[in-house]
C-alpha atoms as a PDB file:
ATOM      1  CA  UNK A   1     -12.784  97.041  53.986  1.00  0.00           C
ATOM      2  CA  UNK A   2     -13.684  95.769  57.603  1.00  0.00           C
ATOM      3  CA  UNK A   3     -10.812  96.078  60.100  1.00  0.00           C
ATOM      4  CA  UNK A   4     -12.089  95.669  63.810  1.00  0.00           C
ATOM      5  CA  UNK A   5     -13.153  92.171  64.963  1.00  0.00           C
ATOM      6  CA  UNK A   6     -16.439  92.440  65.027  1.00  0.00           C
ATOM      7  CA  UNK A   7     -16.342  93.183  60.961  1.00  0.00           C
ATOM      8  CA  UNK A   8     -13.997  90.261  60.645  1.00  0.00           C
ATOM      9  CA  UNK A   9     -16.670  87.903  62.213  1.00  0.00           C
ATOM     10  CA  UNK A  10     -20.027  86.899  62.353  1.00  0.00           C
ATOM     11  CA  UNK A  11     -22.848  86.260  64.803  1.00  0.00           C
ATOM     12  CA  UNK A  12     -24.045  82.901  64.912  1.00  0.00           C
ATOM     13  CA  UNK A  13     -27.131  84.061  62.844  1.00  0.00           C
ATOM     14  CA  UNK A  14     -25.087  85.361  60.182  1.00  0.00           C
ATOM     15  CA  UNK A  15     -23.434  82.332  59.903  1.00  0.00           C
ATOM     16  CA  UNK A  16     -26.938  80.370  59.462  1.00  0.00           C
ATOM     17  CA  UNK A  17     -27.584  82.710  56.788  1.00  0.00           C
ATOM     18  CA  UNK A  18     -24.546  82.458  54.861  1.00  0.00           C
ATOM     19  CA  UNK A  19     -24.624  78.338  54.888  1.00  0.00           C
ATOM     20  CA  UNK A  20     -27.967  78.320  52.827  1.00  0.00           C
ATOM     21  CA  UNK A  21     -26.098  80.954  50.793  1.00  0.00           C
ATOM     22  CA  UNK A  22     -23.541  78.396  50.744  1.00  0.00           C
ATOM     23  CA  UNK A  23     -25.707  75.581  49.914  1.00  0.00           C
ATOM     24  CA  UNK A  24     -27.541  77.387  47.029  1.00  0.00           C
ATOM     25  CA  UNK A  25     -24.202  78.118  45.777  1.00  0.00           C
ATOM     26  CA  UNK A  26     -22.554  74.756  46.000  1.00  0.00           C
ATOM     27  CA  UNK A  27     -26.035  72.857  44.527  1.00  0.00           C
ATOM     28  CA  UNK A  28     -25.858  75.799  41.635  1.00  0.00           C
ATOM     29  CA  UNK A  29     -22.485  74.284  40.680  1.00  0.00           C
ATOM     30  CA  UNK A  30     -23.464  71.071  40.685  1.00  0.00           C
ATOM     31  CA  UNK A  31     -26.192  71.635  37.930  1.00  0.00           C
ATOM     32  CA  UNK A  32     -23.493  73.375  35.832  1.00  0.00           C
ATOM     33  CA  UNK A  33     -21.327  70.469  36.180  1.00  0.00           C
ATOM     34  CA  UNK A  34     -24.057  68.277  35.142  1.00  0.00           C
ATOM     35  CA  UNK A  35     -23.754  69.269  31.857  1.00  0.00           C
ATOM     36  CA  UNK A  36     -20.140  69.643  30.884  1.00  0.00           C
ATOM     37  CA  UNK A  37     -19.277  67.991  28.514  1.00  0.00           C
ATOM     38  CA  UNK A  38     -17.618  68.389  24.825  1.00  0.00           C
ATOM     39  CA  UNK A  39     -19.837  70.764  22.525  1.00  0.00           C
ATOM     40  CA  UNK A  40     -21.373  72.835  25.666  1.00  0.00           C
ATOM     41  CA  UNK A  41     -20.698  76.204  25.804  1.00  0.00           C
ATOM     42  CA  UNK A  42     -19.152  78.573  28.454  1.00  0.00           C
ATOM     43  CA  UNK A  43     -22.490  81.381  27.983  1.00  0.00           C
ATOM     44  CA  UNK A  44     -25.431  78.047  28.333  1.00  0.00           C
ATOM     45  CA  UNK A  45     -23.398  76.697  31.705  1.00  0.00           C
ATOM     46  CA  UNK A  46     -23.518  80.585  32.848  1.00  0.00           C
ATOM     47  CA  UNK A  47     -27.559  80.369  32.464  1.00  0.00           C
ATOM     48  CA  UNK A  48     -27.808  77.269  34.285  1.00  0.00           C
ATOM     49  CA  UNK A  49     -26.113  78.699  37.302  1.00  0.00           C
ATOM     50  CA  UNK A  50     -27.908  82.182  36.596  1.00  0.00           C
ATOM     51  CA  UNK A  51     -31.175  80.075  36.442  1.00  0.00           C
ATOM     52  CA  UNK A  52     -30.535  77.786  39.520  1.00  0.00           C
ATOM     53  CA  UNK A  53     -29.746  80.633  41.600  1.00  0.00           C
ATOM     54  CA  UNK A  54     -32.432  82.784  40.743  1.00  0.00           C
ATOM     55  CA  UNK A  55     -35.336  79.452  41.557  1.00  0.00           C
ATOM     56  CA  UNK A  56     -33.546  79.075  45.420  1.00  0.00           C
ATOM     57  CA  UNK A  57     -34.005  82.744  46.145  1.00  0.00           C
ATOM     58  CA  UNK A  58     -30.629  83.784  45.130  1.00  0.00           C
ATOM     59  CA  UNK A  59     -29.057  85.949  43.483  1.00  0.00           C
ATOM     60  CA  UNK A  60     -25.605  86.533  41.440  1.00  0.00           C
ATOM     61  CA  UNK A  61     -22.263  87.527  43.888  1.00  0.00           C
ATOM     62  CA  UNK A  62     -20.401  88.071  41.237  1.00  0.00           C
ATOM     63  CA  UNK A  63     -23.043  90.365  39.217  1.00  0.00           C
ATOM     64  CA  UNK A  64     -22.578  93.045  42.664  1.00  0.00           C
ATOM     65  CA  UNK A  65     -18.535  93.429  40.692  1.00  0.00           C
ATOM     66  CA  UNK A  66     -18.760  96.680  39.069  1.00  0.00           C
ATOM     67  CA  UNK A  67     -19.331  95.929  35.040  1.00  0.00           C
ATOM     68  CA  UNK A  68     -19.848  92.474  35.325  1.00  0.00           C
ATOM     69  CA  UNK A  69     -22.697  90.893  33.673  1.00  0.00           C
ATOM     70  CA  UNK A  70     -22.438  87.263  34.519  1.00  0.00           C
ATOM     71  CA  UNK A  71     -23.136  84.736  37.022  1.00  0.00           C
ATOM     72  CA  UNK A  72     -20.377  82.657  36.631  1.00  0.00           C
ATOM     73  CA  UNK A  73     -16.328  82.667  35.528  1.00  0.00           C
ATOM     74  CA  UNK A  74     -15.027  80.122  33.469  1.00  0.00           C
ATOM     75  CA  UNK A  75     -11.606  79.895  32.599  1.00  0.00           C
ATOM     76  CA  UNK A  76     -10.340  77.322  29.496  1.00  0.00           C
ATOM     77  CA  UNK A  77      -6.736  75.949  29.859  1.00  0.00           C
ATOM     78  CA  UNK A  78      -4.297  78.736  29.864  1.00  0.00           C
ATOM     79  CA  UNK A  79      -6.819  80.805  31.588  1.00  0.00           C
ATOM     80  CA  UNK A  80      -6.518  81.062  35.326  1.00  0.00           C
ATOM     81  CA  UNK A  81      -9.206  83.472  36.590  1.00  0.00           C
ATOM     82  CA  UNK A  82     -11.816  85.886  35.933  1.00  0.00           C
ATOM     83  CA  UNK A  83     -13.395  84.742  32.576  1.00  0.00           C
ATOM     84  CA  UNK A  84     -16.341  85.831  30.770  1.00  0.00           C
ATOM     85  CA  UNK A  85     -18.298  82.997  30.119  1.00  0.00           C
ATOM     86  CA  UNK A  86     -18.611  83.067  26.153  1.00  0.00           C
ATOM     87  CA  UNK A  87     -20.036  81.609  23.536  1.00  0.00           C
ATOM     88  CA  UNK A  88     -17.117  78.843  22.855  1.00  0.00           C
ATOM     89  CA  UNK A  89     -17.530  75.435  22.724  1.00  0.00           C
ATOM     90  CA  UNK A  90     -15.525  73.137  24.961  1.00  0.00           C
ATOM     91  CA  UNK A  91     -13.218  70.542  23.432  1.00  0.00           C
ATOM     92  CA  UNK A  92     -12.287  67.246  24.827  1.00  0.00           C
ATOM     93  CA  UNK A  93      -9.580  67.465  26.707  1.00  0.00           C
ATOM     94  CA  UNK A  94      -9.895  70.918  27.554  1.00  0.00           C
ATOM     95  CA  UNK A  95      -9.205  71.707  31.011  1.00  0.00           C
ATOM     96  CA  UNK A  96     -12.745  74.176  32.709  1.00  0.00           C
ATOM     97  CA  UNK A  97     -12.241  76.024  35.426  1.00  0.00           C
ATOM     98  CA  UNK A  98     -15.988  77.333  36.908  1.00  0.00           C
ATOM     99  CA  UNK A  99     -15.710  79.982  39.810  1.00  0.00           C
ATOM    100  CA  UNK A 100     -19.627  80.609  41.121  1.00  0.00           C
ATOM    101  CA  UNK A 101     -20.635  83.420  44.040  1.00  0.00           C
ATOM    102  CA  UNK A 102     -24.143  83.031  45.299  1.00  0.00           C
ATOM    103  CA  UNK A 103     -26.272  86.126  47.385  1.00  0.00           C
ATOM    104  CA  UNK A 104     -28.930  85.320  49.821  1.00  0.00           C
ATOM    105  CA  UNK A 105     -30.165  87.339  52.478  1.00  0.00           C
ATOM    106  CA  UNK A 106     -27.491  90.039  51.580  1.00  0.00           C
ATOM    107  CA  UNK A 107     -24.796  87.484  52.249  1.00  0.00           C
ATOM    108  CA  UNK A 108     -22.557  85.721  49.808  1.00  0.00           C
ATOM    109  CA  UNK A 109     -20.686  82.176  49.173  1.00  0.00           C
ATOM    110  CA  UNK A 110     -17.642  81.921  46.356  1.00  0.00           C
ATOM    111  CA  UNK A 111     -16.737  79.042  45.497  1.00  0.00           C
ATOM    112  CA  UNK A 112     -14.253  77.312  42.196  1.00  0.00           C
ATOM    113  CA  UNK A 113     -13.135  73.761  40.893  1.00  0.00           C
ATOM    114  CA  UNK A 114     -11.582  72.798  38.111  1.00  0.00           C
ATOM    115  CA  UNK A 115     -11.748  69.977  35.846  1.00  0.00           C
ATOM    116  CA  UNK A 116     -11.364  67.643  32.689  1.00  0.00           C
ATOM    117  CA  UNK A 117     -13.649  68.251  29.752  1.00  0.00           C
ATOM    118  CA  UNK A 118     -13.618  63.927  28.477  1.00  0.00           C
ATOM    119  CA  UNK A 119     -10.497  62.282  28.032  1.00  0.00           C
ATOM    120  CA  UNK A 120      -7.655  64.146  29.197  1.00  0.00           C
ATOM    121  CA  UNK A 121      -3.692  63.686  29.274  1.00  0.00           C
ATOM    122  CA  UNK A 122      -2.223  61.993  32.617  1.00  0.00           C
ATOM    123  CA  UNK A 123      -0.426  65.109  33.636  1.00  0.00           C
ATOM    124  CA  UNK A 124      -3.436  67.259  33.451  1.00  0.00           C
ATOM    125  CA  UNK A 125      -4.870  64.995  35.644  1.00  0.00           C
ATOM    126  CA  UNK A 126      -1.886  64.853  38.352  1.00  0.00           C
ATOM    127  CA  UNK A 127      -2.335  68.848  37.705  1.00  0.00           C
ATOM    128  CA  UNK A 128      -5.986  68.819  38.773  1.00  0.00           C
ATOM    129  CA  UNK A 129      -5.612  66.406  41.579  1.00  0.00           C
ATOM    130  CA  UNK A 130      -2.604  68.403  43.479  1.00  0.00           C
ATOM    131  CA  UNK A 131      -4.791  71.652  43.427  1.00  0.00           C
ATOM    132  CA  UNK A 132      -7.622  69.885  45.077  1.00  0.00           C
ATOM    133  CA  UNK A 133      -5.630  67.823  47.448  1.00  0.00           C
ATOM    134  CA  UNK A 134      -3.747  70.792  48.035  1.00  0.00           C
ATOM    135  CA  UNK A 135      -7.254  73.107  49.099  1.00  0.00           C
ATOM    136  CA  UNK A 136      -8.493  69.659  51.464  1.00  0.00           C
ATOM    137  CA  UNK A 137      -5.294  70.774  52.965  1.00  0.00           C
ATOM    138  CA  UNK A 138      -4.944  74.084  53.197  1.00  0.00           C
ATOM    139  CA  UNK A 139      -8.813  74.165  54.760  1.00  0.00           C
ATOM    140  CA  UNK A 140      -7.985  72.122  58.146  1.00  0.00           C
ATOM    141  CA  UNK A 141      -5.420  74.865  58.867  1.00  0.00           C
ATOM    142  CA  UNK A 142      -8.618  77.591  59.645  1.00  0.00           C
ATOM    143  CA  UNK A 143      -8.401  76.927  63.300  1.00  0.00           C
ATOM    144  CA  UNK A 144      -9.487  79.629  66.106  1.00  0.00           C
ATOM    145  CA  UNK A 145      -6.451  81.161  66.980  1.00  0.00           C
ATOM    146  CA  UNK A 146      -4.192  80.207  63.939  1.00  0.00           C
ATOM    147  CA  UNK A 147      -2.580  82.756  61.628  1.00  0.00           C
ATOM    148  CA  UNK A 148      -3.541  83.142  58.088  1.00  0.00           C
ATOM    149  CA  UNK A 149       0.085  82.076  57.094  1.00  0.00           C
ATOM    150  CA  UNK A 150      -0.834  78.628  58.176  1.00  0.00           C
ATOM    151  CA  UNK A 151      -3.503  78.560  55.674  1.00  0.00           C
ATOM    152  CA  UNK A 152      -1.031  80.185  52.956  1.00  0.00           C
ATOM    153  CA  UNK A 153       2.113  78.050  53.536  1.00  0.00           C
ATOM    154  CA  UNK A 154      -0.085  74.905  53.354  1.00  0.00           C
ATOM    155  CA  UNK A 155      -0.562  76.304  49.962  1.00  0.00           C
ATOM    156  CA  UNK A 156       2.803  77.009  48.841  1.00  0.00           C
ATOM    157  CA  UNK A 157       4.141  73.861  49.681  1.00  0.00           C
ATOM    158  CA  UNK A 158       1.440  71.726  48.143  1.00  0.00           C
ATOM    159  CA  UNK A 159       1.234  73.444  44.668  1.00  0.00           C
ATOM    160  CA  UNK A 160       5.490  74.165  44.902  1.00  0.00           C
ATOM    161  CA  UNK A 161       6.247  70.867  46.369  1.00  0.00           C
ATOM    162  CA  UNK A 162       4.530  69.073  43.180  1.00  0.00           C
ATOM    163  CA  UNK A 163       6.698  71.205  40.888  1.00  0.00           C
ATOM    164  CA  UNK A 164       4.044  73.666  40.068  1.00  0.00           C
ATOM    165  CA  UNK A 165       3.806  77.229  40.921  1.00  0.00           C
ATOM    166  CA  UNK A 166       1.683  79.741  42.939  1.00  0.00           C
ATOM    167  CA  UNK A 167       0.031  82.851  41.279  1.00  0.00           C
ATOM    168  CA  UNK A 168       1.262  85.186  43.721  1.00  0.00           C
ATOM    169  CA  UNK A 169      -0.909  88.358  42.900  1.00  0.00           C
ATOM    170  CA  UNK A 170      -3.804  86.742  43.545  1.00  0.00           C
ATOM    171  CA  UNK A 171      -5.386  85.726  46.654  1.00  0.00           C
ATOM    172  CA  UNK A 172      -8.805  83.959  48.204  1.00  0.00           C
ATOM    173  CA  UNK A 173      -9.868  86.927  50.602  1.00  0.00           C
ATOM    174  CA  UNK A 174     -12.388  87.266  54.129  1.00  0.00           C
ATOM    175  CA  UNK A 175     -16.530  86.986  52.577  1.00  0.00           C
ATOM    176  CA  UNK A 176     -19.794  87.955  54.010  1.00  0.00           C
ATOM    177  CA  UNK A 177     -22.228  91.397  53.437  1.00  0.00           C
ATOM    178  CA  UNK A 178     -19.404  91.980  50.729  1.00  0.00           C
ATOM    179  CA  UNK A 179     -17.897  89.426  48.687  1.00  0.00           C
ATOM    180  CA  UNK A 180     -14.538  90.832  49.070  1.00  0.00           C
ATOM    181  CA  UNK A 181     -13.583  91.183  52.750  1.00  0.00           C
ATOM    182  CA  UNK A 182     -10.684  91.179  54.951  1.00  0.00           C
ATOM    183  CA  UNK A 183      -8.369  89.225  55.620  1.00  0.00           C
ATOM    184  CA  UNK A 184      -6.564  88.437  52.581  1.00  0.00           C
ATOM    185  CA  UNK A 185      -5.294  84.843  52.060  1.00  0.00           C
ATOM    186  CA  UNK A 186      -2.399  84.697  50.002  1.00  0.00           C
ATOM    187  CA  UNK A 187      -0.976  81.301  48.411  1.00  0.00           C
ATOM    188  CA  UNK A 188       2.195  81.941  49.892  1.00  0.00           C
ATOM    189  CA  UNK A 189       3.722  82.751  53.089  1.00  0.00           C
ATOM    190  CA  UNK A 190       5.073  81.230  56.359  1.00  0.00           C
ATOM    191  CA  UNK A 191       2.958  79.720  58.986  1.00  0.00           C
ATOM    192  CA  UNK A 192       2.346  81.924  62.673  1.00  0.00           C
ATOM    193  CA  UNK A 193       2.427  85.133  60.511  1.00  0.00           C
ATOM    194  CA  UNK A 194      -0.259  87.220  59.526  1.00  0.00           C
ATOM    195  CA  UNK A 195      -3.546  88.085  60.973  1.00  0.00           C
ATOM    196  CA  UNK A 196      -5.137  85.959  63.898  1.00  0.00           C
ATOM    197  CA  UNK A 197      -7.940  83.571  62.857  1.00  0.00           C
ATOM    198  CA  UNK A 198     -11.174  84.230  64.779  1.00  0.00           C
ATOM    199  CA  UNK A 199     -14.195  82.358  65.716  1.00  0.00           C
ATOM    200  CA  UNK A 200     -17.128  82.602  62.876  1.00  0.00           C
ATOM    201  CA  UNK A 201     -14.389  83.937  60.732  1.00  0.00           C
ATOM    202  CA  UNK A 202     -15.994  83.541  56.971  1.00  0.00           C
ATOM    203  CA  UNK A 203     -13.055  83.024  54.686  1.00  0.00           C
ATOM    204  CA  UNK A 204     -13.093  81.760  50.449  1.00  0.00           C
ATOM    205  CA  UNK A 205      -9.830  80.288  50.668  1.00  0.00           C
ATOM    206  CA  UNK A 206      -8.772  79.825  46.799  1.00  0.00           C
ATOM    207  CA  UNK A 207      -5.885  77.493  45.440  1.00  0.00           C
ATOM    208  CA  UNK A 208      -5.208  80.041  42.424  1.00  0.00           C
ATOM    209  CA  UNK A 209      -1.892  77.688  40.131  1.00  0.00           C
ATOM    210  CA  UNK A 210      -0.025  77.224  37.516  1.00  0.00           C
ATOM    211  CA  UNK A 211       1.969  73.878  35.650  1.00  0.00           C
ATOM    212  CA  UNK A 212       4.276  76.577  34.210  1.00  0.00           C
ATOM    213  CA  UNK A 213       5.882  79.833  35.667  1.00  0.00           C
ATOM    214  CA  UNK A 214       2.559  81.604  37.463  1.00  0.00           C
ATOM    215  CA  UNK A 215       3.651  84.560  35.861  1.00  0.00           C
ATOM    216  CA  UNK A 216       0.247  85.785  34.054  1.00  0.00           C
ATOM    217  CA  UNK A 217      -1.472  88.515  31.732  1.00  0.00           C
ATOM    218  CA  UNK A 218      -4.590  90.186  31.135  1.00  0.00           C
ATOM    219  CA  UNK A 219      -6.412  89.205  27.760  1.00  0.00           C
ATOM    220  CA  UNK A 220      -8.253  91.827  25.476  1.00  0.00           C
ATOM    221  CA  UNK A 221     -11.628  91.722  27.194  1.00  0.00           C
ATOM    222  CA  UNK A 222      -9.999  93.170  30.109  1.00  0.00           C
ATOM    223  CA  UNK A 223     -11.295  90.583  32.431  1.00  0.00           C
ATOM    224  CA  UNK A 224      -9.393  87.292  31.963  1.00  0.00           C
ATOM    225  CA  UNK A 225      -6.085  86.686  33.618  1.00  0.00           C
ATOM    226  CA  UNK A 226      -4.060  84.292  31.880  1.00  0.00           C
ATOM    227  CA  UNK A 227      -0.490  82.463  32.255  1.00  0.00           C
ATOM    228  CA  UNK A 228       2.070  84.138  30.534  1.00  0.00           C
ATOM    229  CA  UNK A 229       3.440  80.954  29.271  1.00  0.00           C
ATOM    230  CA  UNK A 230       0.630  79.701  27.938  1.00  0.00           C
ATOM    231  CA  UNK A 231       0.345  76.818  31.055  1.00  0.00           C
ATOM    232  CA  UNK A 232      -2.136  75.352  32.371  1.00  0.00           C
ATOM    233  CA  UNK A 233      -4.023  77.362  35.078  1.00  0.00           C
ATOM    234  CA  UNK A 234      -5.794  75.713  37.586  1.00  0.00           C
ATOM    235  CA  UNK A 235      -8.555  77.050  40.382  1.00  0.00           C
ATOM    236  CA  UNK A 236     -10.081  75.547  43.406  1.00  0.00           C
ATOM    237  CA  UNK A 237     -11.669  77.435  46.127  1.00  0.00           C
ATOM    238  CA  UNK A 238     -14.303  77.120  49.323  1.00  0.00           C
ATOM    239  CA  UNK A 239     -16.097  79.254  51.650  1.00  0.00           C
ATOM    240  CA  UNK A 240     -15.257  77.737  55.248  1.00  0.00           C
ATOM    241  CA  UNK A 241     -15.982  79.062  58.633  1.00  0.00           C
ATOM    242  CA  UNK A 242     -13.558  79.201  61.478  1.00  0.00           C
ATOM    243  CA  UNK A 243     -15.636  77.610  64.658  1.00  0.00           C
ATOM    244  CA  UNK A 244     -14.533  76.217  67.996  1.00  0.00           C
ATOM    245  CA  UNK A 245     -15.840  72.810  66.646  1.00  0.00           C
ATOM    246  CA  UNK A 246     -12.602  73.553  63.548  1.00  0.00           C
ATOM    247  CA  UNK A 247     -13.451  74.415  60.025  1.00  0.00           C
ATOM    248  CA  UNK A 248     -16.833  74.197  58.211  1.00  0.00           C
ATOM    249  CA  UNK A 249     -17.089  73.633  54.468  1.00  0.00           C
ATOM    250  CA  UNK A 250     -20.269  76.193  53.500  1.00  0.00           C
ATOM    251  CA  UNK A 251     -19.905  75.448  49.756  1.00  0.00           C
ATOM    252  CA  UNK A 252     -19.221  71.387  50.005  1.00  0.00           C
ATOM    253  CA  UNK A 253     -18.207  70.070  46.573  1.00  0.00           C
ATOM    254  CA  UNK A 254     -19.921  67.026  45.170  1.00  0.00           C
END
């Protein structure tokens, strides 16, 4: 993993790059989102963004993860990351999570919301809302010459001051030629600690939650990571750059 500053950053051509990647990965979403709705399944929404990708001149981040065969992660309900999109129908009032990664010029984007399949129960809602309030947050904290702890007790306090709870062993993470970098950004910790934010910093900074205990479990197909409780799970996450004019959403959402 990069360690010196000048892996932690980019140039200023770099960073051109990687908001087309961002754009293509952000407009990819969109066209999945399009067509959510009751009766879709998780394996059709994964060829739309495969699809989408593919006619912009991109191509899959998350296909470049050893084994994995997909272009997108969706997670259903209980589900919190990592999940094979499958051949399942959604139901109303299910609760999608879609997490999408988008190549282009040899540099990637990540990016995750979450949301209500139709009708869905008030505290689901309040669930959803507080994870993307929460990420709005956590996102004006990437300032030149901040700490990643500002970033990560931002986090904390908006999922654990609603009453929900952070998953703590797992964190949104530095992106660029890789789409795993340094620094890690954990959703917890205490602000003025950790490593120094830089200019053209490229972070995914990911709001990764839980209504119940955040304790979770990996399911039989070795790639989903569920609540142990059987909670709702909940994902949001951008790719933002740290510049002297404050952060800059690559992957805006809709």
């Amino acid at each position: 993993m990069p360690s010196t500053k000048s892996a932690l950053t980019k140039s200023n051509q770099e960073l051109e790059i990687m908001k087309i990647s961002g754009k293509i990965c952000s407009e990819a979403l969109k066209n999945v989102l399009k067509r959510v709705k009751p009766g879709v399944t998780c394996s059709y929404l994964d060829q739309i963004a495969k699809k989408y990708i593919g006619k912009k001149g991109g191509t899959s981040s998350f296909m470049t993860v050893e084994d994995y065969k997909w272009t997108i992660c969706t997670t259903v309900n209980d589900q919190v990351v990592h999940g094979i999109p499958k051949n399942i129908s959604l139901k109303e009032g299910d609760i999608l999570g879609v997490d999408i990664g988008a190549c282009y010029r040899g540099f990637h984007s990540d990016m995750a919301t979450s949301l209500g399949i139709g009708s869905i129960k008030e505290d689901a809602q309040r669930f959803l809302e507080i994870g993307k309030k929460t990420l709005k947050k956590a996102i004006t904290k990437a300032k030149i010459g901040g700490r990643i702890g500002d970033i990560s007790q931002t986090i904390q306090d908006g999922i654990e001051g609603a009453g929900y709870s952070i998953v703590k062993n797992l964190t949104g993470h530095g992106v660029g030629r890789q789409l795993h970098e340094e620094p890690m950004i954990p959703g917890f910790g205490k602000a003025g600690t950790g490593p120094k934010l830089l200019e053209n910093m490229v972070l995914a900074i990911e709001v990764i939650y839980a209504k119940g205990s955040g304790e979770v479990k990996l399911e039989k197909d070795n790639w989903t990571i569920a609540t142990e409780d059987g909670s709702l799970g909940g994902l949001f996450e951008q790719t933002i750059a740290v510049t002297k004019n404050g952060p800059i959403v690559l992957t805006p959402y809709l």
